[in-house]
Protein backbone atom coordinates (compact mmCIF):
# COMPACT_ATOMS: atom_id res chain seq x y z
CA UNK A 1 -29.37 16.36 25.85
CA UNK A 2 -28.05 18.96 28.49
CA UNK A 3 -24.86 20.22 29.16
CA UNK A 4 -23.39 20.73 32.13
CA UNK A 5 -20.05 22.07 34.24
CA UNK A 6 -18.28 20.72 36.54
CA UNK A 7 -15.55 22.32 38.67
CA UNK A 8 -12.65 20.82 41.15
CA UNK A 9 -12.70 22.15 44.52
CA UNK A 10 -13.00 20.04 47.84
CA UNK A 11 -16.30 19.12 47.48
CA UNK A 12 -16.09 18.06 43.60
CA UNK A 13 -12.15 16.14 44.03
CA UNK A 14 -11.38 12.88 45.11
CA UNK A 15 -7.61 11.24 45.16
CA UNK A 16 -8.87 7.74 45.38
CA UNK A 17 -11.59 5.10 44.11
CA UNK A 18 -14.43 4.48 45.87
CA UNK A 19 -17.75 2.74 44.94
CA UNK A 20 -19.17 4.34 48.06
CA UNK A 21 -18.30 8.07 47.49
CA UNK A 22 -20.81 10.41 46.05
CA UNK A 23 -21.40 10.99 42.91
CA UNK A 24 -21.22 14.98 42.66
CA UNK A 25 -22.71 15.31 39.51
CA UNK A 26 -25.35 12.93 38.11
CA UNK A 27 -26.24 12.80 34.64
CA UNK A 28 -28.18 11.30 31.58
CA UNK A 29 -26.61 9.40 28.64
CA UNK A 30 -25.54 11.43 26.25
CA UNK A 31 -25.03 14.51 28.41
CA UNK A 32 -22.15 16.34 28.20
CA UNK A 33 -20.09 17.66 30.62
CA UNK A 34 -17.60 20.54 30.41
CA UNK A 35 -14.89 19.18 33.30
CA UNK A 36 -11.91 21.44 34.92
CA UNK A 37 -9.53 19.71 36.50
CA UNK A 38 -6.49 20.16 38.47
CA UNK A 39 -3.07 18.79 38.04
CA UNK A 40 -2.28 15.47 39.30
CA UNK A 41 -0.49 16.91 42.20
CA UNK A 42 -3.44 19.30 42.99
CA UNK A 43 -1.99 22.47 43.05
CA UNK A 44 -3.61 25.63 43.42
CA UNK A 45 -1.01 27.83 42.48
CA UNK A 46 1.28 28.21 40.16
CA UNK A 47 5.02 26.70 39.94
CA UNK A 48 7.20 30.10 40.12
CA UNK A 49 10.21 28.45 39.81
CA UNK A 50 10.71 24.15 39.32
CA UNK A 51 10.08 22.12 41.78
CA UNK A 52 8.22 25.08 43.82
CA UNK A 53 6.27 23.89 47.01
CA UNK A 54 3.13 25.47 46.31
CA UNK A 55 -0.56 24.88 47.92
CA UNK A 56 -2.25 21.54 46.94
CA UNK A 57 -5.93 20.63 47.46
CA UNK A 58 -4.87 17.34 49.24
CA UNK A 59 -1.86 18.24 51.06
CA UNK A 60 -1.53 14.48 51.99
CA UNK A 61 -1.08 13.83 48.36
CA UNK A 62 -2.40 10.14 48.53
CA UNK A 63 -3.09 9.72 45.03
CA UNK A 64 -3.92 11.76 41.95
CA UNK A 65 -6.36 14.55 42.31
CA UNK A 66 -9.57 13.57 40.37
CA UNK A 67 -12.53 15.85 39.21
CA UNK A 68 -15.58 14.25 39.98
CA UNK A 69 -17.22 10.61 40.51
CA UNK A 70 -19.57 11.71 37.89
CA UNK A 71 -22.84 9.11 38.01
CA UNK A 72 -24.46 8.38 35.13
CA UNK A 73 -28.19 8.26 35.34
CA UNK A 74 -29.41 4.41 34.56
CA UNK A 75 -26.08 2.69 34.36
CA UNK A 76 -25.87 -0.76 36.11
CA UNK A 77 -23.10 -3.27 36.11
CA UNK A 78 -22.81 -4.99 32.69
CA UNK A 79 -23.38 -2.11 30.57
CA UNK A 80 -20.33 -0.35 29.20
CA UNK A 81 -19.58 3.69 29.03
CA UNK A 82 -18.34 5.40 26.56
CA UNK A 83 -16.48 8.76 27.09
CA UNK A 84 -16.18 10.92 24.06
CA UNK A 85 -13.24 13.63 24.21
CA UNK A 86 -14.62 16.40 22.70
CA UNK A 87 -12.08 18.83 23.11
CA UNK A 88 -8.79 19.02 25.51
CA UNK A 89 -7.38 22.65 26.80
CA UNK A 90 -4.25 22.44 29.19
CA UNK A 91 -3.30 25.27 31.42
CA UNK A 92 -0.68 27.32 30.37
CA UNK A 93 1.43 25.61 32.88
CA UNK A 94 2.95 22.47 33.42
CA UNK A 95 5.78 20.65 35.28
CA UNK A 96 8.08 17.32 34.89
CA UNK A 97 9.81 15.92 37.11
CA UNK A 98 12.29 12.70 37.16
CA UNK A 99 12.82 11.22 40.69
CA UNK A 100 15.46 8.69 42.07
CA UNK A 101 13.54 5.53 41.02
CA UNK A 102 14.76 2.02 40.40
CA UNK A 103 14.56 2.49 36.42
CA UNK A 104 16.33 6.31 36.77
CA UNK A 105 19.55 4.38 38.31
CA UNK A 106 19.43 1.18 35.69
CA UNK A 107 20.07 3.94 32.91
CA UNK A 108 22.13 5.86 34.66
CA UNK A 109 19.93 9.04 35.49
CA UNK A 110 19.14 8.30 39.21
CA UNK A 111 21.44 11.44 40.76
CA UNK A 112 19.52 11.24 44.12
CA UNK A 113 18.24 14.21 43.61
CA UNK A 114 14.91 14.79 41.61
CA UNK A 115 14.87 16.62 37.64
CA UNK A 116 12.43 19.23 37.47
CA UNK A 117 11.42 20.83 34.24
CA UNK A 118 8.90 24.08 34.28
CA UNK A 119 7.08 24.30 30.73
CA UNK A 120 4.61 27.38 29.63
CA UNK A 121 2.01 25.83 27.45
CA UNK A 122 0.72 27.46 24.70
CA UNK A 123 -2.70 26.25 23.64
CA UNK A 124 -3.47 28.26 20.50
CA UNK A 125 0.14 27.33 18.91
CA UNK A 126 0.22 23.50 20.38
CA UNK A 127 3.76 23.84 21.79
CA UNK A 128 5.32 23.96 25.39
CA UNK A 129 8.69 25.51 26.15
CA UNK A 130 11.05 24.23 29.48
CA UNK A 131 12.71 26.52 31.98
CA UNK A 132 15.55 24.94 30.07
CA UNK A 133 14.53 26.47 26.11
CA UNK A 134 13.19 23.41 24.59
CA UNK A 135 10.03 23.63 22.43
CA UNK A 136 7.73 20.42 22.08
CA UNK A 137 4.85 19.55 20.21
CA UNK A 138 2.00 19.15 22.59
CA UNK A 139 -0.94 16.84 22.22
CA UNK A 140 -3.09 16.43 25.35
CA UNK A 141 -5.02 13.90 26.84
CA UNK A 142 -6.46 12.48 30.50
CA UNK A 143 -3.60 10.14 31.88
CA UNK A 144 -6.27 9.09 34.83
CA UNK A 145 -10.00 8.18 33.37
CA UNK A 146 -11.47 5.70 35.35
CA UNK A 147 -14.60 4.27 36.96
CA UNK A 148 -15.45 2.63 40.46
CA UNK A 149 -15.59 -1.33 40.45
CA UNK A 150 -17.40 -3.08 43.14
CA UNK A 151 -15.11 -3.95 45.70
CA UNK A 152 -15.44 -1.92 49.04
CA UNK A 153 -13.24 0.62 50.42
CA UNK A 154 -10.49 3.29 49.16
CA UNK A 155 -8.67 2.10 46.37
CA UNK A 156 -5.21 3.87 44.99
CA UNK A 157 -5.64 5.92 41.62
CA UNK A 158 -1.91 4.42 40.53
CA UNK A 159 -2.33 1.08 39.04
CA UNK A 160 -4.34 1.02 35.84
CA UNK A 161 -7.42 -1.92 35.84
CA UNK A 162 -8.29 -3.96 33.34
CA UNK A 163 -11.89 -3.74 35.32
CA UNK A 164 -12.10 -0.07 35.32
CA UNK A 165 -9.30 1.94 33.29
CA UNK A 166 -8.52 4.90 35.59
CA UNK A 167 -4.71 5.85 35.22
CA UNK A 168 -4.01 4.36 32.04
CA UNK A 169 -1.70 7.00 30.63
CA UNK A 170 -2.31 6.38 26.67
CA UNK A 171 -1.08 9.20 24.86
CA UNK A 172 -3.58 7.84 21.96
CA UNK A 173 -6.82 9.64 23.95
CA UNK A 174 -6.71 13.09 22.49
CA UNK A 175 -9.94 14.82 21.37
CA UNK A 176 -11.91 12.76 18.93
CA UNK A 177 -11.21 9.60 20.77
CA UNK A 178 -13.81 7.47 22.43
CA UNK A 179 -12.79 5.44 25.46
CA UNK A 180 -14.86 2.52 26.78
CA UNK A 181 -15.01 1.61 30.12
CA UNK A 182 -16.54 -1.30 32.13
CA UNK A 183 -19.48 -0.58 34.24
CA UNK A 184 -19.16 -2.91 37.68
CA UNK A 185 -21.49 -0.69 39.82
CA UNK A 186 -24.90 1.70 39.53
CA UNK A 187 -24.33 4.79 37.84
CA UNK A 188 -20.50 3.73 36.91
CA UNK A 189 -18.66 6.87 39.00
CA UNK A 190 -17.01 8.13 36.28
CA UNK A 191 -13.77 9.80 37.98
CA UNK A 192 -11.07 11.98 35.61
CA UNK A 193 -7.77 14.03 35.95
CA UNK A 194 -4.05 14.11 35.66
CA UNK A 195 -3.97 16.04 32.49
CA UNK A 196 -1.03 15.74 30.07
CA UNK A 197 0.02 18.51 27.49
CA UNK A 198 2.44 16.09 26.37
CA UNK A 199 3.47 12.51 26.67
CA UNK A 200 6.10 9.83 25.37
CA UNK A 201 5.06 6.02 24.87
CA UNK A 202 6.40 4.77 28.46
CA UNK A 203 5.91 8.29 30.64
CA UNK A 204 10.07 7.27 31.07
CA UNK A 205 10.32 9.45 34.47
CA UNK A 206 6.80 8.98 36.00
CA UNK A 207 5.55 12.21 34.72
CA UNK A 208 4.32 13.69 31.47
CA UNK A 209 3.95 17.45 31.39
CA UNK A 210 1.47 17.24 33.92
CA UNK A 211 -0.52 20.08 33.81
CA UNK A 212 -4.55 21.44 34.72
CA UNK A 213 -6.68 20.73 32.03
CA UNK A 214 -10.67 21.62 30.56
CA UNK A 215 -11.98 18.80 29.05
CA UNK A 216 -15.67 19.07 27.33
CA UNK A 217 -16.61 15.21 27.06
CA UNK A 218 -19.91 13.36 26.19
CA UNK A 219 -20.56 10.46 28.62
CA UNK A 220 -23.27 7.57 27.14
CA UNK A 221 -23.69 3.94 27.60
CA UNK A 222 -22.78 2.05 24.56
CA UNK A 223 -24.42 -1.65 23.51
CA UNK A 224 -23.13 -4.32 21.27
CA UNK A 225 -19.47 -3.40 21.73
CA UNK A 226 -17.45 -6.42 20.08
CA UNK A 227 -15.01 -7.20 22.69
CA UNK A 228 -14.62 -6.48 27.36
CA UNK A 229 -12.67 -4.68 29.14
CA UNK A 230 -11.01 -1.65 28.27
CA UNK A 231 -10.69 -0.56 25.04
CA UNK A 232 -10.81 2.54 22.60
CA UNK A 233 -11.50 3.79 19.15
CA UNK A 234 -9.08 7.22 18.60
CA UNK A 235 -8.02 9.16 15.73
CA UNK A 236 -4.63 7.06 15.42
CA UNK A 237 -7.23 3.88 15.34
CA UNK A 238 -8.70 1.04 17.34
CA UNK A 239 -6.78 0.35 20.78
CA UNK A 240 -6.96 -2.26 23.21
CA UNK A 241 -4.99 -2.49 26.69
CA UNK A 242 -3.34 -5.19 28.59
CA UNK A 243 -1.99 -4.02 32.44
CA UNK A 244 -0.17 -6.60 34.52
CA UNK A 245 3.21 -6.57 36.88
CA UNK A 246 4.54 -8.88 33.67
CA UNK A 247 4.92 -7.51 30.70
CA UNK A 248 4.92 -10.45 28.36
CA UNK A 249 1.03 -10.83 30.33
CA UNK A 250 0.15 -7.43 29.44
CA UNK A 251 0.84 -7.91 25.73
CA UNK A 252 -1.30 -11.37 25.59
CA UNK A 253 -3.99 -9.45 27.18
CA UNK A 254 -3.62 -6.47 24.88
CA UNK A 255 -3.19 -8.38 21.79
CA UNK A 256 -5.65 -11.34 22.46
CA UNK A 257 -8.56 -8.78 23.03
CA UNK A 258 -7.64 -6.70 19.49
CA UNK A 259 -7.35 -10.42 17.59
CA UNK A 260 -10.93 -10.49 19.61
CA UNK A 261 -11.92 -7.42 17.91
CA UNK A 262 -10.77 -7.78 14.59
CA UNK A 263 -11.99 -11.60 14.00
CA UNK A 264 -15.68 -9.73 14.86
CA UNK A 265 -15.05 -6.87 12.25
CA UNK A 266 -13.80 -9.20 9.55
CA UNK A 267 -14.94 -12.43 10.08
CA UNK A 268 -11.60 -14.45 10.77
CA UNK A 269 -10.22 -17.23 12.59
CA UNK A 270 -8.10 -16.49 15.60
CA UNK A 271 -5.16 -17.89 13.73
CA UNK A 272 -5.98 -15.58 10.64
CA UNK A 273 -6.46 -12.97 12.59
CA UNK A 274 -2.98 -13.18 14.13
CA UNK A 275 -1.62 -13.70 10.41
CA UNK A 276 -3.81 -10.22 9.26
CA UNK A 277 -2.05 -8.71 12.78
CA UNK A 278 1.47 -8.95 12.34
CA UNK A 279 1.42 -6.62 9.18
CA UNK A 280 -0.41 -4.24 10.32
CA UNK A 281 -0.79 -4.30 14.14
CA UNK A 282 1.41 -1.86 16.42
CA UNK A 283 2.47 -2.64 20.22
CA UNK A 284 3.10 0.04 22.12
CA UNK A 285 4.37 0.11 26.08
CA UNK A 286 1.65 2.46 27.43
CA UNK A 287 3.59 3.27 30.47
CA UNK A 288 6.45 1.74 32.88
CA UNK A 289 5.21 4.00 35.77
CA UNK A 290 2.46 3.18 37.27
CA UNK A 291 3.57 -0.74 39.49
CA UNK A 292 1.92 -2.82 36.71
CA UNK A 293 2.81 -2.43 32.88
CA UNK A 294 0.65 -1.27 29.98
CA UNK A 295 0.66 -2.53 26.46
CA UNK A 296 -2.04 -0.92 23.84
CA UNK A 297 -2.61 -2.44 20.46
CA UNK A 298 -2.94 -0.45 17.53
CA UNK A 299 -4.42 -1.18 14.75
CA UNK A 300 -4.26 1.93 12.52
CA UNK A 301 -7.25 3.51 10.92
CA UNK A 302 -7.36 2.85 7.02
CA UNK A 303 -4.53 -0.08 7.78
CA UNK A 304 -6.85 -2.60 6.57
CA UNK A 305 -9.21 -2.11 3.35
């Protein structure tokens, strides 16, 4: 197995989906890959002050800014990839902001004019502190890891796919979690970005701390999985996803496909499944951000003996 690095600049970024773009790193199951990326935003300085217009690798700002497609030698449609988080360093900078949007003014936040929070990031003591003095707990993870599906032209990195991940925004993919991912076209075009230091169920204001991150990750193609679609096995447990404009359809989709999962594991009924669910069985809103809802399911590690 080799290992390889991968760095963003123009030539190694994209800031949409594309089955037709080339792959700027190709490499064989089980590889891994040591990946820097960017911000979401792109920028290639540092925030001095919040808010701060400073240079950004797409100045268009189209979508987010993605290391990568990565191609993975001898994948073909059908098969599924699995990304392995190794290990997840932010930056030591990070921003927030909370913009005029439709759910700002329903709780009363929308001023007109957009929140922005600076946050230095310390790695080695897992915390980040705002321009404002408040200390959080960080936790990071890849709010955008996604693949190309095989539908022509540019495609916007915003709305998570049930076909292909991308920005999903699960706080639950932190080092030692292994996300599975559809593959709909040869060599899958693994795309990845929009690092978060730190993340709330929901991503309330549209933003986590969105920071650069350096992500070592092992990319393989995995057989025999027990249920489609997205889904992902993570410290916190086994997770499945459901995206749709409605939420009651993302939690079918999200819940269906873990009652999926856990009738393989244990041998159930669909109706005994559900019954083993309720006790155990989180629902979280992944994110109200991104113009179609997420639900994951949880079912816990160790929840069921």
């Amino acid at each position: 197995m080799s290992k390889h690095r991968l760095d963003p600049g123009p030539a190694t970024t994209a800031e949409v989906f594309d089955r037709d773009l080339h792959p700027v790193l190709t490499v064989d199951p089980g590889d891994t890959v040591v990946v820097r990326s960017l911000n979401a935003a792109g920028h290639l300085e540092r925030q001095q002050v919040p808010g701060e217009a400073v240079r950004q690798l797409f100045p268009s700002r189209r979508g987010h800014c993605l290391t990568g497609p990565i191609a993975v030698r001898g994948a073909r449609p059908g098969d599924v990839l699995a990304v392995s988080f190794v290990s997840l360093r932010p930056d030591d900078w990070g921003w927030t902001v909370a913009r005029d949007t439709q759910l700002a003014r329903r709780v009363g936040a929308g001023t007109g004019t957009p929140a922005w929070l600076l946050w230095q990031i310390d790695a080695e003591a897992g915390t980040a502190v705002s321009n404002l003095g408040h200390r959080v707990r960080i936790s990071p993870f890849h709010g955008v890891t996604g693949v190309a599906w095989d539908e022509p032209g540019e495609h916007s990195t915003i709305p998570p796919r049930a076909n292909a991940g991308g920005n999903i925004d699960c706080r639950e993919l932190v080092a030692g979690s292994v996300l599975y991912l559809p593959v709909s076209v040869a060599g899958a075009l693994l795309s990845i970005g929009d690092g978060h230091a730190a993340q709330g169920d929901g991503e309330v204001a549209g933003t986590a701390i969105e920071c650069g991150m350096t992500t070592e990750l092992t990319l393989d193609l995995a057989g025999g999985r027990p249920v489609a679609g997205v889904h992902a096995e993570t410290p916190a447990g086994w997770v499945t996803f459901g995206f749709s404009p409605d939420l009651n359809e993302a939690m079918y989709e999200a819940l269906g496909t873990m009652l999926t999962w856990m009738q393989a594991a244990y041998g159930l009924e669909p109706a005994s499944a559900l019954a083993l669910a309720s006790p155990v069985v989180d629902l979280r809103i992944t994110q109200v951000a991104n113009q179609s809802w997420g639900v994951h399911a949880i079912l816990p590690a160790g929840a069921i003996g």
